[in-house]
C-alpha atoms as a PDB file:
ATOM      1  CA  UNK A   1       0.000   0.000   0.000  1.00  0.00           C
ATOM      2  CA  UNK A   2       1.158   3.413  -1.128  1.00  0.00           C
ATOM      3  CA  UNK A   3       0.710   6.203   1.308  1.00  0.00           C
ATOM      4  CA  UNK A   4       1.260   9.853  -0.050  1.00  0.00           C
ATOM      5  CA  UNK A   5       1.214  13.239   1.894  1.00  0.00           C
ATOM      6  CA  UNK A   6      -0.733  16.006   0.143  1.00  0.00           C
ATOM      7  CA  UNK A   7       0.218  19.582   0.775  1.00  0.00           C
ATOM      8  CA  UNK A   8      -2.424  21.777   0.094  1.00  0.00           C
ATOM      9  CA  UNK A   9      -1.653  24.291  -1.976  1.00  0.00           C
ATOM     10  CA  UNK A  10      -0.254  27.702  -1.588  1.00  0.00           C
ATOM     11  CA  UNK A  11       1.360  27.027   1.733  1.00  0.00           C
ATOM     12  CA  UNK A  12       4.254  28.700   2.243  1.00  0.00           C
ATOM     13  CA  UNK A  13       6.877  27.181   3.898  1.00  0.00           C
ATOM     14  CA  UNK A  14       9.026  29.996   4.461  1.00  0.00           C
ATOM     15  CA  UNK A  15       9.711  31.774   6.393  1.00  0.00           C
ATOM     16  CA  UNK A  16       8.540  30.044   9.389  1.00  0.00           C
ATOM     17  CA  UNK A  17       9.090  30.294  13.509  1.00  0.00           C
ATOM     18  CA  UNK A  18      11.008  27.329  13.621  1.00  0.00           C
ATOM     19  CA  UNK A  19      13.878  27.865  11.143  1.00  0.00           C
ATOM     20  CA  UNK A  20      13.704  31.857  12.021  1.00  0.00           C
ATOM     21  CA  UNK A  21      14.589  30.088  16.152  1.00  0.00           C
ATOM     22  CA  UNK A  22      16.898  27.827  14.474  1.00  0.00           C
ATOM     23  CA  UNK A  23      18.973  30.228  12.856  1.00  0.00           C
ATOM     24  CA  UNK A  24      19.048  32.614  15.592  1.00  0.00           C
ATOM     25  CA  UNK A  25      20.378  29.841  17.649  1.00  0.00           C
ATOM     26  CA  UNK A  26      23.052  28.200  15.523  1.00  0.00           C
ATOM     27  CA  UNK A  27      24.167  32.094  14.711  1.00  0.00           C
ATOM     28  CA  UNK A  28      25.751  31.904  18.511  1.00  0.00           C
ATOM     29  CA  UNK A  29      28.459  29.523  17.339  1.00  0.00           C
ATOM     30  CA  UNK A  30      29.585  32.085  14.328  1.00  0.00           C
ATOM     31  CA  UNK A  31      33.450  33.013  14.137  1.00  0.00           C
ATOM     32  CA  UNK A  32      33.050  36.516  13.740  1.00  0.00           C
ATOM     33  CA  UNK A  33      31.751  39.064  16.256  1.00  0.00           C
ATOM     34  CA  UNK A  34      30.616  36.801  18.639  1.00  0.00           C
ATOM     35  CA  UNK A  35      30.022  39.243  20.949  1.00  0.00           C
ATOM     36  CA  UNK A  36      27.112  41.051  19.530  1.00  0.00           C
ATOM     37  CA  UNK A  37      23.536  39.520  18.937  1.00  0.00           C
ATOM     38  CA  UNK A  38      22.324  39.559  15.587  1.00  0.00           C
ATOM     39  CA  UNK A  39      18.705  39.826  14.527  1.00  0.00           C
ATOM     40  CA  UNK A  40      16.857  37.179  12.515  1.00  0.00           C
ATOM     41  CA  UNK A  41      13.747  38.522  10.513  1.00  0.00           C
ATOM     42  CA  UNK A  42      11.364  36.629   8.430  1.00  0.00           C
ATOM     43  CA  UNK A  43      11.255  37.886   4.847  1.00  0.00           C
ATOM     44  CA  UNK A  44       9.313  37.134   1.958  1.00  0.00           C
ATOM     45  CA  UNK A  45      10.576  33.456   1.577  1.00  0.00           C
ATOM     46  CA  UNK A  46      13.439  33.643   3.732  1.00  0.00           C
ATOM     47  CA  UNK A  47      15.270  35.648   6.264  1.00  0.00           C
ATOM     48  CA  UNK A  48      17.216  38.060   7.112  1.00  0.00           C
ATOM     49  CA  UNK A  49      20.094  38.742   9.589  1.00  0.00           C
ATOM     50  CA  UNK A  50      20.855  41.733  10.814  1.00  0.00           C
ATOM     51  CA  UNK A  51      23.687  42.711  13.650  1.00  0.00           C
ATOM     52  CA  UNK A  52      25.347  45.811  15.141  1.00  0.00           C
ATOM     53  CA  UNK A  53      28.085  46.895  13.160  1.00  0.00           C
ATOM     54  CA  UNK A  54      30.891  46.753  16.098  1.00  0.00           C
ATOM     55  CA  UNK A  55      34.169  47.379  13.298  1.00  0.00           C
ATOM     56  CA  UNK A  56      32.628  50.797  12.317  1.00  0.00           C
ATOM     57  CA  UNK A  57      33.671  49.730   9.327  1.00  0.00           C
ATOM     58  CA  UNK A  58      29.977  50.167   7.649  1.00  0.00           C
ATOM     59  CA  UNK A  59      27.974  52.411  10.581  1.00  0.00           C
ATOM     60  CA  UNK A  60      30.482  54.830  12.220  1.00  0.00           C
ATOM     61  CA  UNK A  61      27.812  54.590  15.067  1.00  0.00           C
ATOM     62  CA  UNK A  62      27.513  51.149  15.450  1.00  0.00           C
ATOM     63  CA  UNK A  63      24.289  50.534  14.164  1.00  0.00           C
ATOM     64  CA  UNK A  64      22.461  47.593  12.613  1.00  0.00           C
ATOM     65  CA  UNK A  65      23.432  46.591   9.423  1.00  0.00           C
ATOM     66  CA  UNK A  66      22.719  43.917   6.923  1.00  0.00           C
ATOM     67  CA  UNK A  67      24.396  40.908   6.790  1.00  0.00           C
ATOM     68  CA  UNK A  68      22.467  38.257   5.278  1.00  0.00           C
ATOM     69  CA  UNK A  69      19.846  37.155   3.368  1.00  0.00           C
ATOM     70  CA  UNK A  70      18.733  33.911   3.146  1.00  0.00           C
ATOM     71  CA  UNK A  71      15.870  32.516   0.759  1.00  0.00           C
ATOM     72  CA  UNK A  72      14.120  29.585  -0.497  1.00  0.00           C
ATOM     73  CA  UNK A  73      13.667  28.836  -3.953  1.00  0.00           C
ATOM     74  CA  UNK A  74      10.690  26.480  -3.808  1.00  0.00           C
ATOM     75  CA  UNK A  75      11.274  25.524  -7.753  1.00  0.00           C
ATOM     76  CA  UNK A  76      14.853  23.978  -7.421  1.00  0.00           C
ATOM     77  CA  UNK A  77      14.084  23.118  -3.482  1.00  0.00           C
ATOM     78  CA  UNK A  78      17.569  24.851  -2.565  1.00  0.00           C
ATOM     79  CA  UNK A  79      18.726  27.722  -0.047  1.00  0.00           C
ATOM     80  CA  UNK A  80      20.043  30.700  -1.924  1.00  0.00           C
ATOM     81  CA  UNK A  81      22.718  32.524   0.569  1.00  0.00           C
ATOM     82  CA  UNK A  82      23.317  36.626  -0.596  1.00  0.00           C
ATOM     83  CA  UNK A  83      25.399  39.093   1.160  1.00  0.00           C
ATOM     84  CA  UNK A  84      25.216  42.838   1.484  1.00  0.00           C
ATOM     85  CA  UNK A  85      27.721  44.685  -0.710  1.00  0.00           C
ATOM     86  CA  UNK A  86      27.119  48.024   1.015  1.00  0.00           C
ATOM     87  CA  UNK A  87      29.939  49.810  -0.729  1.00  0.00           C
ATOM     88  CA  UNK A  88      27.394  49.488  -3.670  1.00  0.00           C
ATOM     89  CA  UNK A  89      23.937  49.460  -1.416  1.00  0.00           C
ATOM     90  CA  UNK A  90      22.690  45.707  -3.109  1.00  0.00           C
ATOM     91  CA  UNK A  91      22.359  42.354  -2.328  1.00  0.00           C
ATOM     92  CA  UNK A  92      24.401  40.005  -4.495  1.00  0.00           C
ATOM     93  CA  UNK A  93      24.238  36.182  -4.323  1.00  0.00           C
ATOM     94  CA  UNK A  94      26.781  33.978  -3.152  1.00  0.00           C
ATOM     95  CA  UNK A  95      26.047  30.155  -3.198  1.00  0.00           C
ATOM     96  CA  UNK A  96      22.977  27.969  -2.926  1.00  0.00           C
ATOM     97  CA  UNK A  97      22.327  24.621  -0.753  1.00  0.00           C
ATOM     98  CA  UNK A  98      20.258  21.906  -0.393  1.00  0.00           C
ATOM     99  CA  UNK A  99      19.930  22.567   3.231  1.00  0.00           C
ATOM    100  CA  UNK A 100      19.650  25.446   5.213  1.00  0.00           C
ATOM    101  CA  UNK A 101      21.784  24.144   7.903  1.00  0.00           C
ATOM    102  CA  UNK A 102      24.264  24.087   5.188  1.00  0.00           C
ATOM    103  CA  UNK A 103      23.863  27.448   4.447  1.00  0.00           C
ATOM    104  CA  UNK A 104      24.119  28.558   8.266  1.00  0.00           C
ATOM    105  CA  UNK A 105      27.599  26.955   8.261  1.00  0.00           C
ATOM    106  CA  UNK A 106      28.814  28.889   5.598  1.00  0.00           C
ATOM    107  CA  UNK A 107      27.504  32.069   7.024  1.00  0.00           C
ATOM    108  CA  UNK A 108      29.072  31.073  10.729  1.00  0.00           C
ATOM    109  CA  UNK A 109      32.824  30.606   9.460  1.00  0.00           C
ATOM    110  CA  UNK A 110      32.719  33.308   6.799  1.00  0.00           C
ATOM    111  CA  UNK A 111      35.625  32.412   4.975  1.00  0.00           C
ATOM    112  CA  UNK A 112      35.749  35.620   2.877  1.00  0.00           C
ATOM    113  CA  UNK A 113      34.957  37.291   5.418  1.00  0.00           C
ATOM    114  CA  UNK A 114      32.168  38.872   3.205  1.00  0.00           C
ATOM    115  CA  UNK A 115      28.906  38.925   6.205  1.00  0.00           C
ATOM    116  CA  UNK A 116      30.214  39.884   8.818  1.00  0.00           C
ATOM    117  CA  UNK A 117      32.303  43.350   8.691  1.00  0.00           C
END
């Protein structure tokens, strides 16, 4: 006997409470200014992190600033990571994964050190 799960449609799976908690926690193991706490926002399929910008390096003052966006593309089934260039004011892509978790990791270590600033 076959047994199949029907999503209805038009439910969006993203952005959602969970993953929005479960970034915000795995953020707290990130290499980079671990000493600040970033905010995680939900977003039209995705979300986006936000964090105090403690290098002055983007906000003299310190404020929040961009620093990633993620989003699900429901058509390929795959996380789509983008940074913020903010010399230029845009988001540009960066890499895509089958899992967000994935995605997460790449944002934690950085290693271009393009998120966090």
């Amino acid at each position: 006997m076959k047994v199949t799960r029907k999503v209805p449609g038009g439910v969006i799976a993203h952005p959602n409470e969970l993953d929005r908690k479960r970034i915000e926690r795995a953020l707290l193991s990130r290499k980079y200014y671990r000493y600040v706490s970033p905010n995680v926002t939900p977003v039209k399929a995705g979300y986006l992190i936000e964090s105090p910008c403690c290098s002055r390096n983007i906000d003299r003052d310190g404020g929040l600033i961009d620093v990633a966006v993620f989003r699900y593309d429901t058509v390929s089934r795959t996380w789509k990571l983008f940074f913020k260039n903010h010399a230029r004011g845009i988001w540009e892509f960066y890499s895509m994964y089958h899992r967000l978790a994935s995605a997460i990791d790449e944002l934690n270590t950085d290693p271009e050190r393009l998120f966090w600033q």
